[in-house]
Protein backbone atom coordinates (compact mmCIF):
# COMPACT_ATOMS: atom_id res chain seq x y z
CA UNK A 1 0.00 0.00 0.00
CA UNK A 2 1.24 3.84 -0.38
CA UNK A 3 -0.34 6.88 0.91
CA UNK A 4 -1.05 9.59 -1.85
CA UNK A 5 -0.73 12.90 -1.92
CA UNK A 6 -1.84 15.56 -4.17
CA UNK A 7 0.21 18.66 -4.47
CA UNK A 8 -2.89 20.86 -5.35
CA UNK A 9 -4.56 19.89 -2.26
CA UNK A 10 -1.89 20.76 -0.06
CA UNK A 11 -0.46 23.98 1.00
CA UNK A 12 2.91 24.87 -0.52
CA UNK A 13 4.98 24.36 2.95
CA UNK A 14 3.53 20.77 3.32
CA UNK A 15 4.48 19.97 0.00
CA UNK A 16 7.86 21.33 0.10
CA UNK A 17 8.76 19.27 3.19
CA UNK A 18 7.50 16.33 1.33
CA UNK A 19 9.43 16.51 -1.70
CA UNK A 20 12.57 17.66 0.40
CA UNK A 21 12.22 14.38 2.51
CA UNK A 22 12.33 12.21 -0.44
CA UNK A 23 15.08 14.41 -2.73
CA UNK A 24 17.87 13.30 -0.59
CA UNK A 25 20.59 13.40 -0.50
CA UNK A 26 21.30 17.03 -1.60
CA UNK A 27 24.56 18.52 -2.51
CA UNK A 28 25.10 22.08 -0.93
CA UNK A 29 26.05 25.21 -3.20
CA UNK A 30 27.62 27.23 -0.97
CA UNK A 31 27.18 30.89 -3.09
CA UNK A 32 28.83 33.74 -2.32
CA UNK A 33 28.40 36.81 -4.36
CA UNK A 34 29.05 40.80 -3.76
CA UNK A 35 26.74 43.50 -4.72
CA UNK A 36 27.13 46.02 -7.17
CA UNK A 37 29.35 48.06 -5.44
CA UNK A 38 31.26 44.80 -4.53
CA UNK A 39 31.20 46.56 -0.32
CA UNK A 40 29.38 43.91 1.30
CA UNK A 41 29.95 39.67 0.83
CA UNK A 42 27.51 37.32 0.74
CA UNK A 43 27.62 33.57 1.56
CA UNK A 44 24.67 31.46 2.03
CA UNK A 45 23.79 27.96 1.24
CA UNK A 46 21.61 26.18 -1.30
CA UNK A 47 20.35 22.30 -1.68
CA UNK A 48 18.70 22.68 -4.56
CA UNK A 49 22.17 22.58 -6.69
CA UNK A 50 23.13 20.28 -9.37
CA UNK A 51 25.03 20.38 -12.88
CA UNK A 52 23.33 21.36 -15.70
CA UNK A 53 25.73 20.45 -18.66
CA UNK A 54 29.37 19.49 -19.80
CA UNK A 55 30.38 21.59 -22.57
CA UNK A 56 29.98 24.40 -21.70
CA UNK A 57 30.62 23.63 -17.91
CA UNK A 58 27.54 24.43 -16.66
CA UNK A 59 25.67 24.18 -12.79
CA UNK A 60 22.70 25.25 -11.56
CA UNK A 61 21.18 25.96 -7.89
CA UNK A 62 17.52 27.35 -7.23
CA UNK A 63 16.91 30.11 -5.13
CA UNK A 64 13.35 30.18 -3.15
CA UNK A 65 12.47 33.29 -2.53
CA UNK A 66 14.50 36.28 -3.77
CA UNK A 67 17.21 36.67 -1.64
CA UNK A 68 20.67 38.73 -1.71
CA UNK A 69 22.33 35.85 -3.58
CA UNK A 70 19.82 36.27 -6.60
CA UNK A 71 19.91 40.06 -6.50
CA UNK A 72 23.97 39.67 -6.15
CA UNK A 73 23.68 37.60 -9.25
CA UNK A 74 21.49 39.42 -11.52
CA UNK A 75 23.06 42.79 -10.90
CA UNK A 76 26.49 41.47 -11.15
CA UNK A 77 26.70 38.46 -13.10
CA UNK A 78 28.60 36.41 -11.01
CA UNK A 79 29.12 33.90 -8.22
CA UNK A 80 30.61 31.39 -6.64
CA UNK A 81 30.12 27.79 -5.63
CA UNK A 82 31.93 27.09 -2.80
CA UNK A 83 31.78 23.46 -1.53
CA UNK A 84 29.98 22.63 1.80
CA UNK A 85 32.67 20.21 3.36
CA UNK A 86 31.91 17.74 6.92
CA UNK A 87 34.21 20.25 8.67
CA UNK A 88 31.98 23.10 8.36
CA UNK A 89 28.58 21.54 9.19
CA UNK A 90 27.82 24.69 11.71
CA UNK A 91 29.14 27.78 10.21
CA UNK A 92 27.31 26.62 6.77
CA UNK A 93 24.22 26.29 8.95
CA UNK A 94 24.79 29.93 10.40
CA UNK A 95 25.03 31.71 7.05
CA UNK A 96 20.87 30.46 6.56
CA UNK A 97 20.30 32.88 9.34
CA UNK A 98 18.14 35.44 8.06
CA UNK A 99 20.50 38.63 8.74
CA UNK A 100 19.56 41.56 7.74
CA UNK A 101 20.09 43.45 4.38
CA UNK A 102 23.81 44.67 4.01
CA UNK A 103 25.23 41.96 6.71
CA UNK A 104 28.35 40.09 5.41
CA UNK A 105 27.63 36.22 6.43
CA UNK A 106 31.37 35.86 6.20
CA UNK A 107 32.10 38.58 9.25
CA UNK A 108 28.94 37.44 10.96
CA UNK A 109 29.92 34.13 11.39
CA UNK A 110 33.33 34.23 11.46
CA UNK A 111 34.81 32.91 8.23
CA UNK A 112 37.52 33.33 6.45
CA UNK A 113 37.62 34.25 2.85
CA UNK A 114 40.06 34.87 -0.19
CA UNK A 115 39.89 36.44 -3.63
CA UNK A 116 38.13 34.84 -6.49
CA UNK A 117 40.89 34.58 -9.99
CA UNK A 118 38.17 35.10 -12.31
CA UNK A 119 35.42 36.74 -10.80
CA UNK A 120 34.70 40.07 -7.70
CA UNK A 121 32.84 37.34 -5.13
CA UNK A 122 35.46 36.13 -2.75
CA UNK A 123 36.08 32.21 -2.24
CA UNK A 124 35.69 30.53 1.12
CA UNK A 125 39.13 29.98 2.25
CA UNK A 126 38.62 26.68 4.38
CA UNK A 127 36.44 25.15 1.58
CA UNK A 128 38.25 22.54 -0.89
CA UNK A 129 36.87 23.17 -4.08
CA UNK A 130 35.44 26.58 -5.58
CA UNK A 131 33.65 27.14 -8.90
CA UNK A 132 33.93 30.36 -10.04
CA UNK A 133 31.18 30.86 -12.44
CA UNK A 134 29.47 33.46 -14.51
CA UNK A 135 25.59 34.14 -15.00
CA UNK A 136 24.50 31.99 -18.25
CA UNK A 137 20.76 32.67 -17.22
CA UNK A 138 18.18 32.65 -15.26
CA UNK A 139 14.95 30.52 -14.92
CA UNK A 140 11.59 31.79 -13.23
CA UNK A 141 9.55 29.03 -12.13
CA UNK A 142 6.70 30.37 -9.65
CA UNK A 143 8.02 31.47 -6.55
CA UNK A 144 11.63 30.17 -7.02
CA UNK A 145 14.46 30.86 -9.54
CA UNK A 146 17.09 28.60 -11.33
CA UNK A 147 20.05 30.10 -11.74
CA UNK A 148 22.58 28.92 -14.12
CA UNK A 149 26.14 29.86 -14.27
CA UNK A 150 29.03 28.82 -16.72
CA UNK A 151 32.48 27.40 -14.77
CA UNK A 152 34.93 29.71 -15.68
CA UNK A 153 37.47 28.64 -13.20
CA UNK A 154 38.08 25.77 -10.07
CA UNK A 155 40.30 25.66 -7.85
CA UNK A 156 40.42 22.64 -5.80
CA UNK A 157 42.89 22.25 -2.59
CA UNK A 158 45.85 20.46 -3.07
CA UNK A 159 45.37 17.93 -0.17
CA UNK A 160 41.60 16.73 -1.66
CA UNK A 161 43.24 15.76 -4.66
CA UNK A 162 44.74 12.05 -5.52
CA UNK A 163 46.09 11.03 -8.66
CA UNK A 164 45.26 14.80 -10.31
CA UNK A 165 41.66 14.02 -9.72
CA UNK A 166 39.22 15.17 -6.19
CA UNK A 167 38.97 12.44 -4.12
CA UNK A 168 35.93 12.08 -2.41
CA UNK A 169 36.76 10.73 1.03
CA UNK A 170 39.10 13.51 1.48
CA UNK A 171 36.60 16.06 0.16
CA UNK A 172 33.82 14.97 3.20
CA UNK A 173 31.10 16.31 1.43
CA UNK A 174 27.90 17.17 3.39
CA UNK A 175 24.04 17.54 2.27
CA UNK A 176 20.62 18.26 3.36
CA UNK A 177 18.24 15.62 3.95
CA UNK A 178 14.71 16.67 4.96
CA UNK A 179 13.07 18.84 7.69
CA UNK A 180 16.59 20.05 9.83
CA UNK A 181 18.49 16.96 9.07
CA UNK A 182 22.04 16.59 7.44
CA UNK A 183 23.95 13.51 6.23
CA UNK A 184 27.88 13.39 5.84
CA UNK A 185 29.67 10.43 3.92
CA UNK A 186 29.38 7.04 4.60
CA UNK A 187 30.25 3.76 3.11
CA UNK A 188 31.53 4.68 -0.77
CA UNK A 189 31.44 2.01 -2.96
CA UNK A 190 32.97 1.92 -6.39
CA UNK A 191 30.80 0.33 -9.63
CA UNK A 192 31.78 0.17 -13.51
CA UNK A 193 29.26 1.26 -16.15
CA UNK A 194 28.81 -1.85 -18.28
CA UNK A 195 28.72 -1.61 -21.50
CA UNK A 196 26.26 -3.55 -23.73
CA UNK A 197 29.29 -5.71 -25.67
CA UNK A 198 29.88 -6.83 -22.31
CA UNK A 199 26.38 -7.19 -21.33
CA UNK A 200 25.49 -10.75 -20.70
CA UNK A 201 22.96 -12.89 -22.82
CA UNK A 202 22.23 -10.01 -25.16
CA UNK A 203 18.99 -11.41 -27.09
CA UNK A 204 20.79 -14.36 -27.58
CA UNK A 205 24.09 -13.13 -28.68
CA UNK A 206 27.10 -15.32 -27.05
């Protein structure tokens, strides 16, 4: 048996919870972004955040709402994904407090930042991988926005790196599960893609 639910009969908050309870687990875009006058940092996170395509290197997050990150973006063109690591599971959390207009997140909380190569928003410093991205465009869908932004640079810390390529057990990424909860790594196990020559019993083929 299942239990149904209809989003149309249900008010939007109910809904939300629902489908962020079953969306799991979600990567965290950490964006930080200036304003136009480039005075005041912001940092906040987002789990709605995913890649969008290859070539051109493109990601996307979602803002609910319009909040300083989308204003950031769509007066200045720019951002940056910073990446939510294990090690930063509270300060992340403090920069969703909803601080007023013209607070910087990173001298609110306490957290350390460093220029950008490529773009004005400032990287986290203690974060292992930033994307520094430009605006390709933006989305409106009801009371949210996609936003999607072309990679123009990463920089990745040395020590998360093996071989030349991020490794994800030195990463420790985090992500949002549903209601206040929060998942770090666990068990990582490693899979081919098979290909169909090699697929077994392939209508008969042997």
């Amino acid at each position: 048996m299942r239990i149904d639910f209809d989003p149309a009969a249900m008010d939007r908050n109910s809904f939300y919870k629902l489908l962020t309870a079953v969306v799991v687990p979600r990567p965290i875009a950490w964006i930080s972004t200036v304003g136009r006058d480039s005075s005041v940092p912001n940092l906040a996170p987002h789990s709605f955040f995913t890649i969008s395509a290859v070539a051109p290197p493109i990601v996307q997050f979602t803002s609910v709402g319009r909040k300083d990150s989308l204003r950031n973006i769509e007066d200045t063109g720019e951002f940056v994904v910073n990446f939510a690591p294990e090690h930063l599971f509270e300060q992340i959390n403090e920069t969703a407090v909803d601080f007023p207009h013209g607070v910087s997140e990173f001298d609110a909380v306490g957290i350390a930042r460093e220029p950008s190569l490529r773009v004005k928003a400032p990287r986290v410093a203690a974060s292992p991988v930033a994307l520094e991205c430009e605006l390709h465009s933006t989305l409106r869908l009801g009371d949210s926005t996609v936003v999607f932004g072309r990679v123009v640079h990463a920089a990745v810390a040395e020590q998360a790196v093996d071989d030349g390529h991020p490794e994800v057990t030195r990463l420790r990424p985090l992500s949002r599960l549903g209601r206040d909860e929060w998942a770090t790594l666990g068990e990582v196990s490693e899979l081919g893609r098979i290909r169909y020559a090699d697929w077994p019993g392939r209508r008969g083929e042997d």
